[in-house]
Protein backbone atom coordinates (compact mmCIF):
# COMPACT_ATOMS: atom_id res chain seq x y z
CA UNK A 1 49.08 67.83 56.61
CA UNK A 2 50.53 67.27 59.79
CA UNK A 3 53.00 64.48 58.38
CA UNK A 4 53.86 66.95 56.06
CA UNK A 5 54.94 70.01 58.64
CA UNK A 6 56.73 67.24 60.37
CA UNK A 7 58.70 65.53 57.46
CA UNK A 8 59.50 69.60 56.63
CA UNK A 9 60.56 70.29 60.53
CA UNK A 10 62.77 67.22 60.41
CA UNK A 11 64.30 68.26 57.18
CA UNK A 12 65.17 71.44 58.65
CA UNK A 13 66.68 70.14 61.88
CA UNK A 14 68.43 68.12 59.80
CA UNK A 15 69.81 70.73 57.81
CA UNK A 16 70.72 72.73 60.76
CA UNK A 17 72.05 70.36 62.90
CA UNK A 18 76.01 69.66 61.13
CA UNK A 19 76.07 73.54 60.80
CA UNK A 20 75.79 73.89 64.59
CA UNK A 21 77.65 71.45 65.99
CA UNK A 22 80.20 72.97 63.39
CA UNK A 23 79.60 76.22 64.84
CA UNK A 24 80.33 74.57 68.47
CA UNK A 25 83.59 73.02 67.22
CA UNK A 26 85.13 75.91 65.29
CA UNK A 27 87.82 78.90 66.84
CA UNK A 28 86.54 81.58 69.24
CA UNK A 29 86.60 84.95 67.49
CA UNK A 30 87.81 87.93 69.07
CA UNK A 31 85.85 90.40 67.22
CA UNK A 32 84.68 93.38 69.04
CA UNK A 33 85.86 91.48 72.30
CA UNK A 34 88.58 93.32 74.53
CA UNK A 35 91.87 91.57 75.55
CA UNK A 36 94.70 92.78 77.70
CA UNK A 37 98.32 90.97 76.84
CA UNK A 38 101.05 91.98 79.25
CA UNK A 39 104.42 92.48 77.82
CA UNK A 40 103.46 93.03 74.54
CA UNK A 41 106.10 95.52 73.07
CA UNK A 42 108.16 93.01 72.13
CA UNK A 43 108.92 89.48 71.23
CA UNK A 44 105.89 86.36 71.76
CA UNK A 45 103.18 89.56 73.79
CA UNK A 46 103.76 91.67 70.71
CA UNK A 47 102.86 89.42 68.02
CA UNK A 48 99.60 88.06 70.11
CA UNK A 49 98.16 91.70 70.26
CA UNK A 50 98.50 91.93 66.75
CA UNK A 51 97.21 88.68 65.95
CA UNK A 52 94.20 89.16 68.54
CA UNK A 53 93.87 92.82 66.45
CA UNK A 54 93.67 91.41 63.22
CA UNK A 55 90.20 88.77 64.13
CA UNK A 56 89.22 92.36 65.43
CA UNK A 57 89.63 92.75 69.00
CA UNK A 58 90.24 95.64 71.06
CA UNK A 59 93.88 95.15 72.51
CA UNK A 60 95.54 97.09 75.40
CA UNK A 61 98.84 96.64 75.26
CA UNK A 62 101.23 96.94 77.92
CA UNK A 63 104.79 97.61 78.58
CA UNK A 64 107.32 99.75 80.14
CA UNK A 65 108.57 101.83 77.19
CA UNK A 66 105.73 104.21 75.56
CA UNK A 67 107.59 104.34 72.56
CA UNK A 68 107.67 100.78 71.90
CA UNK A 69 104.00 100.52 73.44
CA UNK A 70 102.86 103.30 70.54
CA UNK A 71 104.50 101.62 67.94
CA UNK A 72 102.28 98.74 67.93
CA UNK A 73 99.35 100.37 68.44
CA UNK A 74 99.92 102.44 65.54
CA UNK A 75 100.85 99.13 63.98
CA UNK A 76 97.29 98.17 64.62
CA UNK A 77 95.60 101.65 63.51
CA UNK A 78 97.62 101.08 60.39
CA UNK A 79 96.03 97.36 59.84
CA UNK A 80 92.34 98.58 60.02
CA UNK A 81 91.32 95.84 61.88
CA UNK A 82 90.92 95.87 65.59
CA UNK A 83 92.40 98.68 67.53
CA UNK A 84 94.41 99.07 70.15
CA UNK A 85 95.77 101.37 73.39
CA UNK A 86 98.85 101.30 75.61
CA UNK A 87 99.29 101.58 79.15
CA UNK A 88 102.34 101.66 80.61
CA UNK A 89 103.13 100.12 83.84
CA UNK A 90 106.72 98.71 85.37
CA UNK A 91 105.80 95.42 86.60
CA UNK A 92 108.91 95.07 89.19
CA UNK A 93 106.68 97.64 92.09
CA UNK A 94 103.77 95.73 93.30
CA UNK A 95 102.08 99.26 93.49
CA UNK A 96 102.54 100.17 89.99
CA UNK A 97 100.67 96.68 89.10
CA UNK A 98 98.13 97.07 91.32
CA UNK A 99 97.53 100.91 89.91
CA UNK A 100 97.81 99.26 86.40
CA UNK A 101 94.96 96.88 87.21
CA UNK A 102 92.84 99.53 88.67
CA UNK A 103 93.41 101.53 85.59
CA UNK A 104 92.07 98.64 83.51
CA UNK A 105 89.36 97.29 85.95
CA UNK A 106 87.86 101.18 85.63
CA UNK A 107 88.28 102.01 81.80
CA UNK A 108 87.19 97.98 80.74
CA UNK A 109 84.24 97.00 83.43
CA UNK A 110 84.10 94.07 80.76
CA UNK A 111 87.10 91.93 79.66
CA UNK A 112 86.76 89.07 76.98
CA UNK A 113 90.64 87.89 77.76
CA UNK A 114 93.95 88.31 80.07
CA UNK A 115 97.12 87.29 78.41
CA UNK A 116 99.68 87.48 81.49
CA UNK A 117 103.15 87.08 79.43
CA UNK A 118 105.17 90.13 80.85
CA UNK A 119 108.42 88.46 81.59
CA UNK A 120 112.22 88.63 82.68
CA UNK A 121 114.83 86.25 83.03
CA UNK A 122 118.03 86.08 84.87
CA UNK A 123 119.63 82.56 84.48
CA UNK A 124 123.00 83.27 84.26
CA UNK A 125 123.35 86.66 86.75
CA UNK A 126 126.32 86.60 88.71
CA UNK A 127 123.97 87.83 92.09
CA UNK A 128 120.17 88.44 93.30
CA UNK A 129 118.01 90.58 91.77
CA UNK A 130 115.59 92.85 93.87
CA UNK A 131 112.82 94.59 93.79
CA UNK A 132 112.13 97.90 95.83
CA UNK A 133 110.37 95.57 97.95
CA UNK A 134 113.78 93.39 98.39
CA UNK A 135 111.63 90.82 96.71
CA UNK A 136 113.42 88.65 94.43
CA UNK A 137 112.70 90.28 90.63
CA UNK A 138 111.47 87.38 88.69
CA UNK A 139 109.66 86.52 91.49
CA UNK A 140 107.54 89.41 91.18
CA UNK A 141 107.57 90.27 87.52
CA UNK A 142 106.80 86.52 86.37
CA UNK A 143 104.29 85.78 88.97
CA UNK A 144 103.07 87.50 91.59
CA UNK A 145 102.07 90.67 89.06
CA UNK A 146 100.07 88.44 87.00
CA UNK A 147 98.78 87.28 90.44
CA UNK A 148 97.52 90.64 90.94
CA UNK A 149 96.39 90.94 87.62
CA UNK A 150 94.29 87.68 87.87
CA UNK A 151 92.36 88.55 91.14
CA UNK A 152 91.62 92.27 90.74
CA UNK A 153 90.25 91.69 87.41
CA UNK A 154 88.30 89.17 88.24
CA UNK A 155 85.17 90.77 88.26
CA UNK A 156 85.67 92.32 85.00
CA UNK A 157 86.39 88.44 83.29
CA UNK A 158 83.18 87.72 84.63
CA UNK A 159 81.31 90.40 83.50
CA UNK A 160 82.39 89.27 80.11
CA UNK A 161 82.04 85.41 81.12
CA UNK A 162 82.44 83.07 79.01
CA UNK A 163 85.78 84.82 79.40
CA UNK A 164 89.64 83.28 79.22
CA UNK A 165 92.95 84.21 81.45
CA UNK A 166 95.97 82.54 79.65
CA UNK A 167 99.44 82.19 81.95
CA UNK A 168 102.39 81.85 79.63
CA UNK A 169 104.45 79.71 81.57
CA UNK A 170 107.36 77.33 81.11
CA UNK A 171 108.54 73.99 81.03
CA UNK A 172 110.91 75.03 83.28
CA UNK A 173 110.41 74.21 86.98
CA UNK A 174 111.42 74.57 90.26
CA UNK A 175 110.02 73.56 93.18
CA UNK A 176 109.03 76.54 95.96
CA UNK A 177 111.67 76.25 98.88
CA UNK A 178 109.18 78.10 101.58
CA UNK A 179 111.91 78.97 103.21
CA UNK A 180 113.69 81.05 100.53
CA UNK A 181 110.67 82.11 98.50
CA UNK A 182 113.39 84.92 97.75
CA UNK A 183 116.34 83.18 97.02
CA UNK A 184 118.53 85.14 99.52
CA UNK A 185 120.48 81.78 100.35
CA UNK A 186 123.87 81.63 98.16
CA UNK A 187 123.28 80.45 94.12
CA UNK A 188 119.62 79.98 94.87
CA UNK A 189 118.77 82.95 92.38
CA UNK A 190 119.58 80.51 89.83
CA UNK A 191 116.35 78.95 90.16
CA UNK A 192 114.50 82.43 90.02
CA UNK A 193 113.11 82.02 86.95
CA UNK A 194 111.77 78.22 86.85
CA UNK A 195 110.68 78.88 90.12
CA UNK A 196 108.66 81.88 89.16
CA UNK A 197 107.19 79.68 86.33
CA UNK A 198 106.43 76.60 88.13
CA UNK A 199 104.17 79.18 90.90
CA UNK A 200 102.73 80.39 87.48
CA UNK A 201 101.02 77.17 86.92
CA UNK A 202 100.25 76.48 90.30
CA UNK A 203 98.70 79.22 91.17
CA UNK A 204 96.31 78.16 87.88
CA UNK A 205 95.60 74.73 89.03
CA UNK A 206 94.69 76.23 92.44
CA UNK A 207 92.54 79.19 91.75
CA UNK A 208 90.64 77.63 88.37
CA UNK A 209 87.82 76.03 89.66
CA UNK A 210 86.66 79.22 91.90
CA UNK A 211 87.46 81.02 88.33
CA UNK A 212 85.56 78.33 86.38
CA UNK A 213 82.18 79.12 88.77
CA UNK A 214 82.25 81.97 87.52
CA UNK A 215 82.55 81.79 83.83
CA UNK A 216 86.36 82.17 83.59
CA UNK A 217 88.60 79.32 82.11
CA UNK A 218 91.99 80.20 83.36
CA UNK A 219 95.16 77.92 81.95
CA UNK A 220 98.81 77.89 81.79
CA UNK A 221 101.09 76.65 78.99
CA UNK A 222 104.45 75.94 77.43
CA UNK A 223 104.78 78.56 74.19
CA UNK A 224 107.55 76.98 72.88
CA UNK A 225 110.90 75.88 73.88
CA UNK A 226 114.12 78.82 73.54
CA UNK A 227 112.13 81.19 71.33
CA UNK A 228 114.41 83.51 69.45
CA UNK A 229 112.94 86.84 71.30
CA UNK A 230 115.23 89.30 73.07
CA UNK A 231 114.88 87.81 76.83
CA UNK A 232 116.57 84.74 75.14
CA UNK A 233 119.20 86.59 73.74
CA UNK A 234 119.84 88.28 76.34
CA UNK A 235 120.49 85.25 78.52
CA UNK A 236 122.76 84.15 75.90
CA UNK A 237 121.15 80.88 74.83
CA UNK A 238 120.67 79.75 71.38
CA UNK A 239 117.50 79.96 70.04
CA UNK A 240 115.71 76.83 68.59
CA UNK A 241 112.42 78.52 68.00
CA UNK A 242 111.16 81.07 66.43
CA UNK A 243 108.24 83.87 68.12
CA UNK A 244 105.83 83.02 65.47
CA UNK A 245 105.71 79.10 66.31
CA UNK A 246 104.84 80.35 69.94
CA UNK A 247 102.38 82.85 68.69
CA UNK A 248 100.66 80.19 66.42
CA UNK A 249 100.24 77.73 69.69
CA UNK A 250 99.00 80.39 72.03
CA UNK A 251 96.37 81.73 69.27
CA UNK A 252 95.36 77.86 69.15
CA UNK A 253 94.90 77.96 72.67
CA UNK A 254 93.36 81.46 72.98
CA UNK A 255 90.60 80.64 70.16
CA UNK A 256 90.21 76.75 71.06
CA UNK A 257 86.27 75.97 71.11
CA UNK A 258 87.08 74.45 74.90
CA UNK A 259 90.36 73.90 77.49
CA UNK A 260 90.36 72.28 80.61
CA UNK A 261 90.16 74.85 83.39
CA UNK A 262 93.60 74.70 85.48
CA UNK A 263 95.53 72.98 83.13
CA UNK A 264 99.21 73.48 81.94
CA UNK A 265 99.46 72.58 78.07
CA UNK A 266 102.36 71.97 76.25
CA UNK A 267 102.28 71.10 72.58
CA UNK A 268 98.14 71.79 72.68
CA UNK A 269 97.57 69.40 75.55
CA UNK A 270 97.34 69.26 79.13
CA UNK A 271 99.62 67.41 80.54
CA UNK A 272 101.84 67.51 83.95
CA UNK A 273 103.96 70.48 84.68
CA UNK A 274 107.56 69.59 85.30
CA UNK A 275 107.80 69.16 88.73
CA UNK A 276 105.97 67.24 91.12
CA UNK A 277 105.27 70.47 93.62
CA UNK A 278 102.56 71.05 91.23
CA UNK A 279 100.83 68.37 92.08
CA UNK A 280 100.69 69.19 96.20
CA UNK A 281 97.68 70.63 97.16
CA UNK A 282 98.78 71.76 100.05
CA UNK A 283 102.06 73.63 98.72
CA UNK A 284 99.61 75.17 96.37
CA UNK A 285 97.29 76.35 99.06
CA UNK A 286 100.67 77.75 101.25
CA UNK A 287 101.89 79.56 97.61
CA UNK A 288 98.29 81.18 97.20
CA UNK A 289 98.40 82.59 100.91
CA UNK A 290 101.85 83.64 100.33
CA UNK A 291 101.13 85.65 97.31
CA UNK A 292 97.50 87.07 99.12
CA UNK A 293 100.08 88.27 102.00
CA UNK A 294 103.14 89.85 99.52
CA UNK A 295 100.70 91.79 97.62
CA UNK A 296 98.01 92.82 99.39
CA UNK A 297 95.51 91.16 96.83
CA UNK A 298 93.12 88.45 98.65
């Protein structure tokens, strides 16, 4: 008898075993799960919170225009999968970020997944852009909200943990000058935007591991090179992708069974970000107490 009940518990395991590590290898569903993506009234952020919607998560979407921000939600309602809300917040004041994450860090004490895409770009500006702060726009809007974002919603992630904070970066890069994080030296705010990037993934590959302790896998990545959304237009550079090939590798990323915390990916792989800076501990460290000193967010 007992040969038996052991030939039979062997056949189960058996049985059971390719199902789970099947289970362990297959995409992370969203389902019921909340996400926040920045930016996502338009272009690559607005096509993520519907594709996060449809595998049936809850989505808060963000941007500066209501209208726009309503529109997708409906979108979503429409769908009848997932559902969605909009919260509006102009990422260029450091207050009305930090109000924006308090918002969210009150109404969602658990968050499955941060998307941080909210984005500008200036590359061809004849001058400086500035925030009320006088700090240089992209500056601000491409990193140091997300900053924000990252640490005051920290204990929400974890409260959620396993949870996921996705940086959409760039593979374009330029190294920090410390000495004109602002750009106020003549044709330096040509650089504003790789710059801005480049302290994106930085800023990953220095705070990840703390993140990783506590159950949050935080990465950055490459969506895809020259999308054809309206920031890209507007720069006037030709296109030579389209918004859904970005979508389609974020998603992959987003739902991937694993990543490696701190990473920058490009193509679905980690690899090196563009410039060397990145890999300087110690301009990371300066660039993490440079962002806990413009913001007021330790």
């Amino acid at each position: 008898m007992r040969i038996l009940l052991a030939a039979i518990a062997l056949t189960v395991l058996l049985a059971v075993a390719p199902r789970q590590a099947q289970a362990a290898d297959a995409p992370l569903s969203y389902a019921g799960k909340t996400a926040l993506v920045t930016g996502s009234t338009d272009g690559l952020g607005r096509e993520l919170a519907l594709a996060l919607a449809a595998d049936g998560a809850h989505v808060i979407v963000h941007g500066r225009n209501a209208q726009r921000g309503q529109a997708v939600v409906d979108e979503i309602t429409r769908s009848g999968k997932g559902s969605a809300r909009f919260i509006a917040a102009d990422f260029s004041s450091l207050q009305a970020t930090r109000d924006f994450a308090d918002t969210i860090a009150r109404d969602y004490p658990r968050l499955d997944l941060l998307v941080n895409n909210a984005g500008i770009a200036f590359n061809n500006a004849p001058r400086r852009s500035a925030n009320e702060d006088g700090y240089e726009l992209q500056f601000v809007v491409n990193y140091l909200a997300g900053w924000i974002l990252v640490n005051r919603l920290l204990p929400n992630l974890e409260a959620a943990a396993p949870s996921r904070i996705v940086n959409i970066s760039s593979g374009a890069a330029a190294a920090i000058d410390f000495d004109d994080v602002m750009l106020e030296k003549p044709g330096a705010h040509h650089r504003g935007y790789a710059q801005s990037k480049l302290a994106q993934a930085m800023m990953t590959t220095q705070l990840a591991p703390a993140f990783a302790g506590r159950g949050v896998t935080m990465i950055s990545l490459h969506p895809a090179t020259l999308m054809d959304t309206t920031m890209v237009k507007g720069i006037g550079i030709p296109a030579r992708t389209t918004v859904a090939e970005g979508r389609d590798h974020v998603m992959g990323l987003i739902t991937a069974p694993t990543l490696q915390p701190g990473a920058f990916y490009l193509e679905g792989k980690p690899v090196s970000p563009m410039d060397p800076q990145a890999g300087d501990a110690q301009a990371r460290a300066r660039l993490v107490a440079l962002s806990a000193e413009l913001t007021g967010v330790p």
